[in-house]
N, C-alpha and C. Protein backbone atom coordinates (compact mmCIF):
# COMPACT_ATOMS: atom_id res chain seq x y z
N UNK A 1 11.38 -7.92 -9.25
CA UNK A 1 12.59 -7.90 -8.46
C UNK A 1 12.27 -8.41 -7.06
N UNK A 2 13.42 -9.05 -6.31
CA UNK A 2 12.79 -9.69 -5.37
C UNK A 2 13.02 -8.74 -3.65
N UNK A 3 12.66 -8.55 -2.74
CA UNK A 3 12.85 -7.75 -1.96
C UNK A 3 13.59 -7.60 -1.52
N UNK A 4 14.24 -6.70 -1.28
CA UNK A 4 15.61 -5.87 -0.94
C UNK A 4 16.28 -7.12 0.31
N UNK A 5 17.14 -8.02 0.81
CA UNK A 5 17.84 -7.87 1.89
C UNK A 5 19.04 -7.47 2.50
N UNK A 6 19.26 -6.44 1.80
CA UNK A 6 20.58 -5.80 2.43
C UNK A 6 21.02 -4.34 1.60
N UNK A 7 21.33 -3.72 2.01
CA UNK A 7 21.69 -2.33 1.83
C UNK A 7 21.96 -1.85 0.25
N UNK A 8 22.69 -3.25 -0.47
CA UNK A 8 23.24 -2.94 -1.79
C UNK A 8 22.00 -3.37 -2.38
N UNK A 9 21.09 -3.94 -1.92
CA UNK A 9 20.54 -4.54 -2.58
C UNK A 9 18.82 -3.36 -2.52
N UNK A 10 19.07 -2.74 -1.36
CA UNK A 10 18.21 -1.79 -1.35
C UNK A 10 18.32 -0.43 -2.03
N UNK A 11 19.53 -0.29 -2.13
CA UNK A 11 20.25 0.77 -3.64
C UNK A 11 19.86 0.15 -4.49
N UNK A 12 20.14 -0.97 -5.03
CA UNK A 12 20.11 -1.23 -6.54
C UNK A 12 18.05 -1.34 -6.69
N UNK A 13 17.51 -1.50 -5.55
CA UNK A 13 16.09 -1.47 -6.26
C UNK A 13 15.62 0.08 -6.20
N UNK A 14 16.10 0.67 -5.54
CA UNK A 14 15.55 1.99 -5.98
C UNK A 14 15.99 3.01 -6.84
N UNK A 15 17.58 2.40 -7.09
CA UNK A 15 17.89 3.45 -8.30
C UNK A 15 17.41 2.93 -9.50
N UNK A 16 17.40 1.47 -9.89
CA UNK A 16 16.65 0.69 -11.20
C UNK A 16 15.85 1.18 -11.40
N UNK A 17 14.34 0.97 -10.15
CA UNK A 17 12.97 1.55 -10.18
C UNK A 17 12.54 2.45 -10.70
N UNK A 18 13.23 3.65 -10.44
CA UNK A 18 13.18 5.43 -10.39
C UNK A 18 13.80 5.37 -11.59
N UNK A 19 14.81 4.95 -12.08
CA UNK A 19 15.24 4.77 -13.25
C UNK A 19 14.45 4.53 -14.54
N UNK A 20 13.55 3.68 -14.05
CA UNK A 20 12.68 2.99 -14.78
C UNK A 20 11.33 4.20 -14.77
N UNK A 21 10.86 3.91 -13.86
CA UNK A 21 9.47 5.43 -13.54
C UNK A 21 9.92 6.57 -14.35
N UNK A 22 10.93 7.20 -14.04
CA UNK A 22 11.27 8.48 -14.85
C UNK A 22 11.64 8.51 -15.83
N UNK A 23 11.71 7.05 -16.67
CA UNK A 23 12.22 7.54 -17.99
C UNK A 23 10.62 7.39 -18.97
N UNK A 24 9.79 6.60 -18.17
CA UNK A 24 8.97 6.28 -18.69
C UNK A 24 7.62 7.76 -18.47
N UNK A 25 7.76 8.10 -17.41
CA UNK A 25 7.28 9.64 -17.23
C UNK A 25 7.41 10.45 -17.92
N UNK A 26 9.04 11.00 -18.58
CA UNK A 26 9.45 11.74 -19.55
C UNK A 26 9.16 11.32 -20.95
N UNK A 27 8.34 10.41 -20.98
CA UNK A 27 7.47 9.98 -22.71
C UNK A 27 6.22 10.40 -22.68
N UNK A 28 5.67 11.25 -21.32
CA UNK A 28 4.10 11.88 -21.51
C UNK A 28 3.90 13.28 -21.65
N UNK A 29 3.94 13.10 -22.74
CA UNK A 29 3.09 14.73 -23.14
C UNK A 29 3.17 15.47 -21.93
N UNK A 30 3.56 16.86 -21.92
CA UNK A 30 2.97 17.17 -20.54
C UNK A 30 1.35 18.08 -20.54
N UNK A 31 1.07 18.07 -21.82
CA UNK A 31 -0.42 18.90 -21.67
C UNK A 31 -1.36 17.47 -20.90
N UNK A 32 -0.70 16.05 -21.13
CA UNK A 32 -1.32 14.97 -20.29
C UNK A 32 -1.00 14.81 -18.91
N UNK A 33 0.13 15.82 -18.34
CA UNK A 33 0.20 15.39 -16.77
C UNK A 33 -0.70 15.68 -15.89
N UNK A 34 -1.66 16.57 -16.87
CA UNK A 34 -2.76 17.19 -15.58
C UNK A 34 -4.19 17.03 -16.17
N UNK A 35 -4.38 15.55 -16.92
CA UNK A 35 -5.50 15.15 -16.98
C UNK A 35 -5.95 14.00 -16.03
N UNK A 36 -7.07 14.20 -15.58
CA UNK A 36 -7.59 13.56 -14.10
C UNK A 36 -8.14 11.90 -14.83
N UNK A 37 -7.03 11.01 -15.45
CA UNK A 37 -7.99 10.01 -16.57
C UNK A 37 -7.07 8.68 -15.78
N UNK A 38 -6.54 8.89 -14.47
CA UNK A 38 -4.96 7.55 -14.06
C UNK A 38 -5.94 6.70 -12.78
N UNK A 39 -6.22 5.87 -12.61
CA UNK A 39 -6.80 5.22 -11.27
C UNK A 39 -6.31 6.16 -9.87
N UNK A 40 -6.84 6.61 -9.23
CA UNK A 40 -6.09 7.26 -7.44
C UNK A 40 -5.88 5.95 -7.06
N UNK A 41 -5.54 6.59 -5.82
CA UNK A 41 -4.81 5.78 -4.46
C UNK A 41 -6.09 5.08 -3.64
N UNK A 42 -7.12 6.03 -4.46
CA UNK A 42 -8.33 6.09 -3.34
C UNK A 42 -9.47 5.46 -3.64
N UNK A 43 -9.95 4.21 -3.08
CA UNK A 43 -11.56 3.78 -4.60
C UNK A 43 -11.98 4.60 -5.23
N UNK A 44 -12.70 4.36 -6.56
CA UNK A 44 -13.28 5.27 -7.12
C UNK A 44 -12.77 6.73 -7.65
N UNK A 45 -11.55 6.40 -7.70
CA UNK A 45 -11.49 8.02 -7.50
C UNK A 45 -10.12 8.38 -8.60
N UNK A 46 -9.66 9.33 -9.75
CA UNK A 46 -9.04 9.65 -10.72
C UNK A 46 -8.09 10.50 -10.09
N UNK A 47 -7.16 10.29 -10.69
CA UNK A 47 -6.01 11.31 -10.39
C UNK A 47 -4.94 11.60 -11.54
N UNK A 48 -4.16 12.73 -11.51
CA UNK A 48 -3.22 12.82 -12.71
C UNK A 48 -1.92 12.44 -12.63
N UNK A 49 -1.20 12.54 -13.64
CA UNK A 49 0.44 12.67 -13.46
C UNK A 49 1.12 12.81 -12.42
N UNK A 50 0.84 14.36 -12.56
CA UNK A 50 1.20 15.29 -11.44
C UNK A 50 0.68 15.00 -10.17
N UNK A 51 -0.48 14.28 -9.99
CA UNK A 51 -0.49 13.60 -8.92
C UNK A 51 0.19 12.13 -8.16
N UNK A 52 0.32 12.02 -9.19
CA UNK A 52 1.14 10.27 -8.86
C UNK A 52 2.55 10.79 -8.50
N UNK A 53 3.39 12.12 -8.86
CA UNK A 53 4.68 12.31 -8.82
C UNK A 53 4.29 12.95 -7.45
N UNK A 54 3.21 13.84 -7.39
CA UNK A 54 3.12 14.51 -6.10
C UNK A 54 3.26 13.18 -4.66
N UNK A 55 2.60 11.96 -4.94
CA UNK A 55 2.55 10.56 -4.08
C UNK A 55 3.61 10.46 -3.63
N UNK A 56 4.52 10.60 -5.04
CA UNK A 56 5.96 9.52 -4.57
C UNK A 56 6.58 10.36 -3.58
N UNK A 57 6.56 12.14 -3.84
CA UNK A 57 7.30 13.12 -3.18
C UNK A 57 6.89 13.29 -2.01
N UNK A 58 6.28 12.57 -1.44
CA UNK A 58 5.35 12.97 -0.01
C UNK A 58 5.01 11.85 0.75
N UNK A 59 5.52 10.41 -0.30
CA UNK A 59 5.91 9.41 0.86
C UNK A 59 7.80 9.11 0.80
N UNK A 60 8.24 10.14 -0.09
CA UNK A 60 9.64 9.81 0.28
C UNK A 60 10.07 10.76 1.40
N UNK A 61 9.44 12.05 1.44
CA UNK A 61 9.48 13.04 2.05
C UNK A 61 9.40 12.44 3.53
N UNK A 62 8.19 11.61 3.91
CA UNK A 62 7.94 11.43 4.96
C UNK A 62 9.06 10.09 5.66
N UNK A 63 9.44 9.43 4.80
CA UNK A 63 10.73 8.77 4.79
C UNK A 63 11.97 9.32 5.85
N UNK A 64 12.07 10.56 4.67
CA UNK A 64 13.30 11.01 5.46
C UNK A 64 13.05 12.25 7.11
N UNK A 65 11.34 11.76 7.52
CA UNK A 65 10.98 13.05 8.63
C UNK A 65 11.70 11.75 9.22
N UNK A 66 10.68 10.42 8.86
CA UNK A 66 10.23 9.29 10.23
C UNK A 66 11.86 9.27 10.59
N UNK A 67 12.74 9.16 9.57
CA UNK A 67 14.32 8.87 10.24
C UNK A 67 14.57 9.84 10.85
N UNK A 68 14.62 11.21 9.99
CA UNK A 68 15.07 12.70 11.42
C UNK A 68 14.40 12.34 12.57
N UNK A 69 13.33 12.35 12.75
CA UNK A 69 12.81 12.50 13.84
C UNK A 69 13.17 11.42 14.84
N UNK A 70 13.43 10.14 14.67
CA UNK A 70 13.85 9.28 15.26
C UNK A 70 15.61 9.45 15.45
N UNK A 71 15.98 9.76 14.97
CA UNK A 71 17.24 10.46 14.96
C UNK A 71 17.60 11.15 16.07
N UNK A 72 16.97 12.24 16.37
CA UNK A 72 17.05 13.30 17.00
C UNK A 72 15.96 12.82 18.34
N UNK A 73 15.55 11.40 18.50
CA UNK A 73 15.01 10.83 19.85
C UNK A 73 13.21 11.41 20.10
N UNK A 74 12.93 11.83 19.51
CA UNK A 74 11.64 12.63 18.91
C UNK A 74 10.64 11.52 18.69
N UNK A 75 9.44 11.62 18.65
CA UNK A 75 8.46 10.97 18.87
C UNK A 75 7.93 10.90 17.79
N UNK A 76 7.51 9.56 16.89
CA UNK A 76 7.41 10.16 14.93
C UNK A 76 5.61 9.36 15.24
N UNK A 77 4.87 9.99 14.67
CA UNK A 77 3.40 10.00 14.45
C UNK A 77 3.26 9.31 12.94
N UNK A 78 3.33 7.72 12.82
CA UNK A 78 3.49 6.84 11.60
C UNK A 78 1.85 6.57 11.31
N UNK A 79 1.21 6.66 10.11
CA UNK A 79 2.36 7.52 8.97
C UNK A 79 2.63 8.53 9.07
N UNK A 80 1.42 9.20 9.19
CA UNK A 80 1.58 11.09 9.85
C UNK A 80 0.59 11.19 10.71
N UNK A 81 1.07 12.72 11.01
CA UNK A 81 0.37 13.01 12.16
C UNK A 81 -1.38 13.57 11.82
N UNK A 82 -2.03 13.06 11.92
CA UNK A 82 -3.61 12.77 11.94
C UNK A 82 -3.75 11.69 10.98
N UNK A 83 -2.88 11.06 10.66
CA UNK A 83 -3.75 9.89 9.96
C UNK A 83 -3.22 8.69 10.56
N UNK A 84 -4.15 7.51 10.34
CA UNK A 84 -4.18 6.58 10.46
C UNK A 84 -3.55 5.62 9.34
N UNK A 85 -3.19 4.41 9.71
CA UNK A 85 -2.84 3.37 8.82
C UNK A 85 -4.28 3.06 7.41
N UNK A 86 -5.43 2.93 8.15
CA UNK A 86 -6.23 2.86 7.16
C UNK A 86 -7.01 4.15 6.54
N UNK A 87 -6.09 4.77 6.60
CA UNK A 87 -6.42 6.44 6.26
C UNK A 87 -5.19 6.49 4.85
N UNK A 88 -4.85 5.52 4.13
CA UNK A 88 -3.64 5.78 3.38
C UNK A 88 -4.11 6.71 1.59
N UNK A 89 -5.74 6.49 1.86
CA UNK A 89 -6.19 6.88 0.70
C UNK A 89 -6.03 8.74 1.00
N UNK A 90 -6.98 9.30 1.98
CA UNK A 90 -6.71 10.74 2.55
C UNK A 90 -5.88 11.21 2.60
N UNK A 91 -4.33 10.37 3.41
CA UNK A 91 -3.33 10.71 3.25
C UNK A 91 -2.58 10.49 1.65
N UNK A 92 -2.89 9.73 0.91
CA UNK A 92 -2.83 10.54 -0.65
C UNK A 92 -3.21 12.00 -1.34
N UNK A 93 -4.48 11.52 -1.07
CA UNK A 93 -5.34 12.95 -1.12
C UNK A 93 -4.21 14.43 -0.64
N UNK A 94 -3.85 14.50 0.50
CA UNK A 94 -3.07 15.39 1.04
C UNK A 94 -2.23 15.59 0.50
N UNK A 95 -1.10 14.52 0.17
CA UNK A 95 -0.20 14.87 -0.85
C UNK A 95 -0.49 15.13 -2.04
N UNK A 96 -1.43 15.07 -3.13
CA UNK A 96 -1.65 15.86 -4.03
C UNK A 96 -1.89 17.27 -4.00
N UNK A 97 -2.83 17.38 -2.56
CA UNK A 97 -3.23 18.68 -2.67
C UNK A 97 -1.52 19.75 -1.45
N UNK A 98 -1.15 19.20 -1.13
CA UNK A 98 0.35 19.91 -0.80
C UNK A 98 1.30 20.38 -2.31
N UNK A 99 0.83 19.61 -3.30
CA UNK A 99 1.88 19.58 -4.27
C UNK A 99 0.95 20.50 -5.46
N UNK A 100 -0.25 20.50 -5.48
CA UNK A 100 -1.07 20.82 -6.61
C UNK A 100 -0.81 22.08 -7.15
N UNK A 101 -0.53 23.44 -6.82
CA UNK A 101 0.54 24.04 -7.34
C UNK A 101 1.80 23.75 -8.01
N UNK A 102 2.52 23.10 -7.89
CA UNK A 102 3.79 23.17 -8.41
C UNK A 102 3.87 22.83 -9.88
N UNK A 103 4.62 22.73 -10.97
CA UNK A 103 4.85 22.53 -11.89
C UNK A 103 5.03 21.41 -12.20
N UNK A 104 5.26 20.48 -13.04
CA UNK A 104 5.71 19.31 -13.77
C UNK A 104 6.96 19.66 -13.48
N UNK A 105 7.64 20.50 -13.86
CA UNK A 105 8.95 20.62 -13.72
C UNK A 105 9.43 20.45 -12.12
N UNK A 106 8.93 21.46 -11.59
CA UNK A 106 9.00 21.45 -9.97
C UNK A 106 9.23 20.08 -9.26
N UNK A 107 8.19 19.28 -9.73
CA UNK A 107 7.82 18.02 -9.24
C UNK A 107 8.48 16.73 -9.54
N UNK A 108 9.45 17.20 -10.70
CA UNK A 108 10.44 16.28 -11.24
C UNK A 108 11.61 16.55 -9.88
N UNK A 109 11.95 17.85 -9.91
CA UNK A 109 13.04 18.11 -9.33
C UNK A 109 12.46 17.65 -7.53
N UNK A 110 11.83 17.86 -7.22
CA UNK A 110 11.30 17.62 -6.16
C UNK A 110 11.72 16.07 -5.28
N UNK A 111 11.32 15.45 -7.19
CA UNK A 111 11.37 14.00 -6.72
C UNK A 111 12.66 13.49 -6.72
N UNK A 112 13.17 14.16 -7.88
CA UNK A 112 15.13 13.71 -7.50
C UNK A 112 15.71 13.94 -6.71
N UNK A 113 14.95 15.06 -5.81
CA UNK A 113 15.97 15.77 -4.42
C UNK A 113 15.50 14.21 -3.33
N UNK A 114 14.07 14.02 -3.54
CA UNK A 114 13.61 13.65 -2.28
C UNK A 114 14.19 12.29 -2.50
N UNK A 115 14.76 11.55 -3.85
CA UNK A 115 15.34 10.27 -4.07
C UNK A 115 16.54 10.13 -3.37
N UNK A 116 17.52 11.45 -3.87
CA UNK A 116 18.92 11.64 -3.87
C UNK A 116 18.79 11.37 -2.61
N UNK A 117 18.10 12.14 -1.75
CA UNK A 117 18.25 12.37 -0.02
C UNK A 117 18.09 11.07 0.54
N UNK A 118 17.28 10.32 -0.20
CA UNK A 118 16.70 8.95 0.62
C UNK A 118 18.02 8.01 0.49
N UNK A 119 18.80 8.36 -0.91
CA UNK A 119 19.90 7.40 -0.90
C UNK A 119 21.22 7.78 -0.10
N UNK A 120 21.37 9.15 0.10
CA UNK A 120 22.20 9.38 0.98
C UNK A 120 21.88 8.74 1.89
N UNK A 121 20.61 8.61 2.86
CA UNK A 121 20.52 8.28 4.49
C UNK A 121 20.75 6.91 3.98
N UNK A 122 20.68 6.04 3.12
CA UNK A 122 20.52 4.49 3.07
C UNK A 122 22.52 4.34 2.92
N UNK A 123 22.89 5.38 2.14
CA UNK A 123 24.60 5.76 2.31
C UNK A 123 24.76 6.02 3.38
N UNK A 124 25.25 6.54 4.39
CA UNK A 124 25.11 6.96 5.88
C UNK A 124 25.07 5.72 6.72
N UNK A 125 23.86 4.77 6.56
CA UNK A 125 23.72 3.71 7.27
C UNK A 125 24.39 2.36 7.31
N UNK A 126 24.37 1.86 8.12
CA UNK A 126 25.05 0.02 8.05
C UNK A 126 23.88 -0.62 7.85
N UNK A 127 24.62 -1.78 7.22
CA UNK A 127 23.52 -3.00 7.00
C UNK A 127 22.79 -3.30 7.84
N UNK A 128 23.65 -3.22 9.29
CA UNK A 128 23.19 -3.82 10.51
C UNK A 128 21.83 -2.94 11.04
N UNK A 129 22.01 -1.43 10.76
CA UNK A 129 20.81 -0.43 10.83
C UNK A 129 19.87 -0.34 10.10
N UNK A 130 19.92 -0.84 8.81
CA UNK A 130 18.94 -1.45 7.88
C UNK A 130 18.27 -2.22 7.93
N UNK A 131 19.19 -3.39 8.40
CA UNK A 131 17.99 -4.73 8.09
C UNK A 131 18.71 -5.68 9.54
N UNK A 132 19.10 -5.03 10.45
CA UNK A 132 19.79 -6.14 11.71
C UNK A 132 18.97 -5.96 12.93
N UNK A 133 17.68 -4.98 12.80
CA UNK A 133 17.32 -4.24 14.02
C UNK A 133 16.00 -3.93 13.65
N UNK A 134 14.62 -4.18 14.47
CA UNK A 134 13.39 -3.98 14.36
C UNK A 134 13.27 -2.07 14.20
N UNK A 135 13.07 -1.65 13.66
CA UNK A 135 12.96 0.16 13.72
C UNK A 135 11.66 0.45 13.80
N UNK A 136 10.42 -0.62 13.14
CA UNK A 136 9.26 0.81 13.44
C UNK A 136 8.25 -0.88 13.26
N UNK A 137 7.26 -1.23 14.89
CA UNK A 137 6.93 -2.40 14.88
C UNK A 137 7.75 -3.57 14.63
N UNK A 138 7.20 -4.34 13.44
CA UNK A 138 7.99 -5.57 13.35
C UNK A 138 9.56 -5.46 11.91
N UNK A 139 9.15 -4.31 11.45
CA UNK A 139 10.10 -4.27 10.45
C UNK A 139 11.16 -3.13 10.18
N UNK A 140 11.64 -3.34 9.77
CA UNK A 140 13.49 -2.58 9.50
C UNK A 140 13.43 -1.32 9.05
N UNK A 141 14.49 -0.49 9.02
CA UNK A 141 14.61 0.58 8.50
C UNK A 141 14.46 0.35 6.80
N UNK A 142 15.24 -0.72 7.13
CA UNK A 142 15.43 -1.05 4.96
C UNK A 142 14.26 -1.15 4.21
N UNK A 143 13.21 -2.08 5.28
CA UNK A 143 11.76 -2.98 4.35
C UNK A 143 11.15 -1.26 4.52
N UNK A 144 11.23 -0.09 5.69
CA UNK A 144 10.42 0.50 5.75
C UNK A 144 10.75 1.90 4.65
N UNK A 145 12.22 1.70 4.35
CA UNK A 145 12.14 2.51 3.05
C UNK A 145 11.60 1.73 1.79
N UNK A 146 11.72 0.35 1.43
CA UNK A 146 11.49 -0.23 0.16
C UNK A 146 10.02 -0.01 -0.01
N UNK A 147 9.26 0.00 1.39
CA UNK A 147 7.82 -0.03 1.59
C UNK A 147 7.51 1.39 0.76
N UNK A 148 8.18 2.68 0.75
CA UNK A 148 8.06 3.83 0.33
C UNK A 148 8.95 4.38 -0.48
N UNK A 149 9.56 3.63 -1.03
CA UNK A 149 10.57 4.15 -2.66
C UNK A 149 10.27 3.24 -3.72
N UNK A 150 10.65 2.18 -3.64
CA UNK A 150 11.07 1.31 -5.00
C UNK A 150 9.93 0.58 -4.64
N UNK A 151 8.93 0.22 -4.19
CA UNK A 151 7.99 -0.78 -4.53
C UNK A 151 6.96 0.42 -5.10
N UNK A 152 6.58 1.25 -4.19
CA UNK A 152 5.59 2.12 -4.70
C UNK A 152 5.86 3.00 -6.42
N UNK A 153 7.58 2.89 -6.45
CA UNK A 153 7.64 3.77 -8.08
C UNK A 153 7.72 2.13 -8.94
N UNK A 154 7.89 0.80 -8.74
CA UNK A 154 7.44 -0.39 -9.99
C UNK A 154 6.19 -0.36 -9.81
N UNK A 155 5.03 -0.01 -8.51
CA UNK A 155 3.60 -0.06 -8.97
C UNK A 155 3.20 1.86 -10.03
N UNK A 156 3.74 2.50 -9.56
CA UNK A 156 3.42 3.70 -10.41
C UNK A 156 3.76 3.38 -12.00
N UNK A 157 4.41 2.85 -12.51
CA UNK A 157 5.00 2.32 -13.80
C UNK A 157 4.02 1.45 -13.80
N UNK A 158 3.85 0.64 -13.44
CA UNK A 158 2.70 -0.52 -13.51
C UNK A 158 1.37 0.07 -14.16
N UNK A 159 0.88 1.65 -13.14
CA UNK A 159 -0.29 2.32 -13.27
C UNK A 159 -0.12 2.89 -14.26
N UNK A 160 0.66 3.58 -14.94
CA UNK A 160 1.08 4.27 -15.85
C UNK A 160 1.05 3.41 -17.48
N UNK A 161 2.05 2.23 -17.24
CA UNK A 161 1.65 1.44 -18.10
C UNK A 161 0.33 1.05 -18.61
N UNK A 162 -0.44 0.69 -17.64
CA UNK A 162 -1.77 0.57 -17.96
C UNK A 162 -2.45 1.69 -18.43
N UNK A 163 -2.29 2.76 -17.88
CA UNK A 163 -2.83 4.04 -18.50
C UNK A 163 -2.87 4.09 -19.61
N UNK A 164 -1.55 4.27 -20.29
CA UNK A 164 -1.36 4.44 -21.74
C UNK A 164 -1.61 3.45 -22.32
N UNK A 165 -2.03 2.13 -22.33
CA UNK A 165 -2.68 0.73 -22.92
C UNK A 165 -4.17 1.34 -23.06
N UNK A 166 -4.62 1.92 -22.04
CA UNK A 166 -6.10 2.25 -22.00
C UNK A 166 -6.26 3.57 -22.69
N UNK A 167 -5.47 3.94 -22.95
CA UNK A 167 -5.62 5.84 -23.10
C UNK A 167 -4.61 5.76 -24.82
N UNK A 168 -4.33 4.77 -24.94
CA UNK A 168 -3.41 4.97 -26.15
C UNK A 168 -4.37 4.81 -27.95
């Protein structure tokens, strides 16, 4: 799909996407969501199901701080606060281990809240606030949600796909 430029067009890639991720999620076993056998975020390094859903929920999550907080004239610490840009593997790491309790189930619902919410604020907004106006460095509110919804859930399907090619 080709990158979002404009608001409808940034709906239609993330409800397809997620569309696509979750239906293909709901075909894994779940005694397999919490085997450590999926590539991480991080070189070298394995992660599960439940971790890849824990990813998505904790960079959509942070989605909807960077807008509150900018919202409300607040000072937003991108990506978060102690990490760095080339810290994106650690800051994975974190979000698994924020989420590593919760359930499969939990983590479904988690992720539909944290979708639903992301599409409300992209509802809420004008085109012109999306994609008419630099928001964070050189790029938009729009590229900086696509950067953290719908590109990251067609590479999770991607990973997943491959999983089960390798694991099947």
């Amino acid at each position: 799909m080709a990158i979002p430029q404009n608001k409808a067009e940034l709906t239609k890639a993330i409800v397809n996407n997620y569309a696509k991720l979750l239906a293909e999620l709901k075909t894994i076993p779940s005694d397999l969501t919490s085997v450590r056998s999926l590539n991480g975020h991080t070189k070298n390094t394995l992660m599960n199901i439940k971790d890849l859903i824990a990813y998505l929920v904790g960079w959509g999550q942070l989605v909807l701080k960077w807008n509150h907080r900018k919202a409300d004239g607040q000072h937003v610490d991108f990506p978060e606060t102690g990490f760095k840009w080339n810290e994106l593997g650690l800051l994975a790491q974190q979000f698994y281990k924020t989420y590593e309790h919760d359930s499969l189930e939990t983590l479904f619902e988690k992720l539909d809240q944290t979708v639903n919410q992301i599409l409300s604020l992209i509802a809420n907004k004008t085109n012109e606030e999306l994609y008419g106006v630099t928001w964070y460095q050189k790029w938009t509110l729009g590229r900086m949600i696509q950067f953290n919804t719908s590109s990251p859930y067609q590479n999770a399907l991607s990973r997943i796909r491959k999983w089960r090619k390798l694991n099947s």
